[in-house]
Protein backbone atom coordinates (compact mmCIF):
# COMPACT_ATOMS: atom_id res chain seq x y z
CA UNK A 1 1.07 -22.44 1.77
CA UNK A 2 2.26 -24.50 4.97
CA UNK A 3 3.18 -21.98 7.91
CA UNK A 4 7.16 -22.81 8.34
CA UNK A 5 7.94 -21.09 11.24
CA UNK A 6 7.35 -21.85 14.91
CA UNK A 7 4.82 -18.91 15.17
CA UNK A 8 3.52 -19.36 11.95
CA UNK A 9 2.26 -22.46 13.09
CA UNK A 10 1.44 -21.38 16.02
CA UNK A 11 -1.17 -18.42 14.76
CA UNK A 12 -2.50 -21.32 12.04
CA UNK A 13 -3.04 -23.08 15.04
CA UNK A 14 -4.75 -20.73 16.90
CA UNK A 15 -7.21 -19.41 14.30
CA UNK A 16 -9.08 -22.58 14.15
CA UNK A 17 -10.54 -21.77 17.52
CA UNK A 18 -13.65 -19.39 16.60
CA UNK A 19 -13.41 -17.10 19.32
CA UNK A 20 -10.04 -16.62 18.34
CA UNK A 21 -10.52 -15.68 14.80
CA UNK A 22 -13.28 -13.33 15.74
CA UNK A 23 -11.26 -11.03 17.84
CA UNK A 24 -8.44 -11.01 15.40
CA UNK A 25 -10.63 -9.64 12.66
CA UNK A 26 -11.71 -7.03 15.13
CA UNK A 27 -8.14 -6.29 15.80
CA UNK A 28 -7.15 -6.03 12.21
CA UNK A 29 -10.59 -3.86 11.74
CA UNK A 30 -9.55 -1.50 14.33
CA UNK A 31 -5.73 -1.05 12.95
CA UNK A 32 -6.84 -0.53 9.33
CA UNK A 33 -8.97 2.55 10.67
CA UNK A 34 -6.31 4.07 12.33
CA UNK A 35 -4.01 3.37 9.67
CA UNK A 36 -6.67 4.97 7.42
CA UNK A 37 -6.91 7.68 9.39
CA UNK A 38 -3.48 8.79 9.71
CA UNK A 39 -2.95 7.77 5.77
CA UNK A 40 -5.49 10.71 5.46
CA UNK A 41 -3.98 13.20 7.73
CA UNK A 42 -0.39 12.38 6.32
CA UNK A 43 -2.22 12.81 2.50
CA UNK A 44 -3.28 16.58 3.77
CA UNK A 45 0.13 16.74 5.10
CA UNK A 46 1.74 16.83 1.73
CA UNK A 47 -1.39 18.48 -0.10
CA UNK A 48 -0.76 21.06 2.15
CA UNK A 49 2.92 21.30 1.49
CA UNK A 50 4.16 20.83 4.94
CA UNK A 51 7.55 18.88 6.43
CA UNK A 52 6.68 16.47 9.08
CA UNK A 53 8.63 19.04 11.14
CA UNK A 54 6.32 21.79 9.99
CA UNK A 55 3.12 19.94 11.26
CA UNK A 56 4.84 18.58 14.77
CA UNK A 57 5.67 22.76 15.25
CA UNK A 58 2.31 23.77 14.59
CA UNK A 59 0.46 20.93 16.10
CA UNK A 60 2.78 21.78 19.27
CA UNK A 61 4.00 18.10 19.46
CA UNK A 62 7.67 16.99 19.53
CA UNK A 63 9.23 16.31 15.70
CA UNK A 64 9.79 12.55 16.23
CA UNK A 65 6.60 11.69 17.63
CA UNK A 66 5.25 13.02 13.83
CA UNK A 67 8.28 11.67 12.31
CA UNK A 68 7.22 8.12 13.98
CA UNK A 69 3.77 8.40 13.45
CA UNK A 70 3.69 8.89 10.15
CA UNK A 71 6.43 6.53 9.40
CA UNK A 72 6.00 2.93 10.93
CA UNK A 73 4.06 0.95 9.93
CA UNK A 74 1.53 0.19 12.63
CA UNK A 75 1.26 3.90 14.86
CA UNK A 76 -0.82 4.14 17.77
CA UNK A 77 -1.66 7.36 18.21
CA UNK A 78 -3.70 9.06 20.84
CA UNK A 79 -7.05 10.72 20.63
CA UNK A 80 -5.24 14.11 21.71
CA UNK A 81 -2.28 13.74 19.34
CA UNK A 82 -4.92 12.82 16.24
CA UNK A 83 -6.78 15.56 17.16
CA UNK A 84 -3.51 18.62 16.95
CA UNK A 85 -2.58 17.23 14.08
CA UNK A 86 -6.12 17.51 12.58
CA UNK A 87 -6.10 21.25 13.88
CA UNK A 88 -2.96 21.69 12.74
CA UNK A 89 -4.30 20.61 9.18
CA UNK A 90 -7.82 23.10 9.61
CA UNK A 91 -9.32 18.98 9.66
CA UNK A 92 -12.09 18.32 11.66
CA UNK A 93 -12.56 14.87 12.91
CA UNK A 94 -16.00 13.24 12.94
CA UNK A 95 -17.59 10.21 14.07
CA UNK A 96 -20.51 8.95 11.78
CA UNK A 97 -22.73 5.77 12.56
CA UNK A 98 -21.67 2.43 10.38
CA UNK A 99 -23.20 1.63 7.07
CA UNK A 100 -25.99 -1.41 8.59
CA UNK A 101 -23.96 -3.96 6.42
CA UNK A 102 -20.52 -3.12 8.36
CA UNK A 103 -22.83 -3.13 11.53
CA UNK A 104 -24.01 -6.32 10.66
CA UNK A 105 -20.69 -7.42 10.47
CA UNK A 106 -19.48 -6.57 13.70
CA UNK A 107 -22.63 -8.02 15.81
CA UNK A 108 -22.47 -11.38 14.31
């Protein structure tokens, strides 16, 4: 399908240039973790039977920031607020190394 609009065409334009296309795919790598994260921590959310409300007042962060967080569609949260809201939920947050094929991936 032929990109119609001006910045449709322009983005079509500008992932022929490799460079280009590499850091997008990092870009869109690094928003589907967060989004995976917070997918996860909104999931215990609602296991857990809790309003957003509920989780801003024990996580000791202001209702809308939650509210936004877990509503839009591409949050950007902060280590600090990932990490009450993980408390909050009795989550714990770890870091593990890469499977070598996503590693791989990411060197090339």
């Amino acid at each position: 399908m032929a990109p119609r609009t001006g910045a449709e065409r322009y983005f079509a334009k500008r992932m022929r240039d490799d460079d280009y296309r590499a850091a997008h795919a990092e870009a869109r790598r690094r928003i589907d973790e967060i989004d995976s994260l917070i997918r996860a921590i909104d999931a215990q959310r609602e296991q857990q039977g809790l309003s957003k409300a509920e989780l801003a007042r024990r996580a000791g962060l202001p209702p809308e920031a939650v509210r936004r967080l877990l509503s839009i569609e591409r949050p950007n949260p902060t280590a600090g607020t990932l990490v009450a809201l993980a408390d909050a939920l009795d989550l714990q947050i770890v870091a593990r190394p890469r499977s070598k094929s996503a590693s791989k991936r990411l060197s090339a």
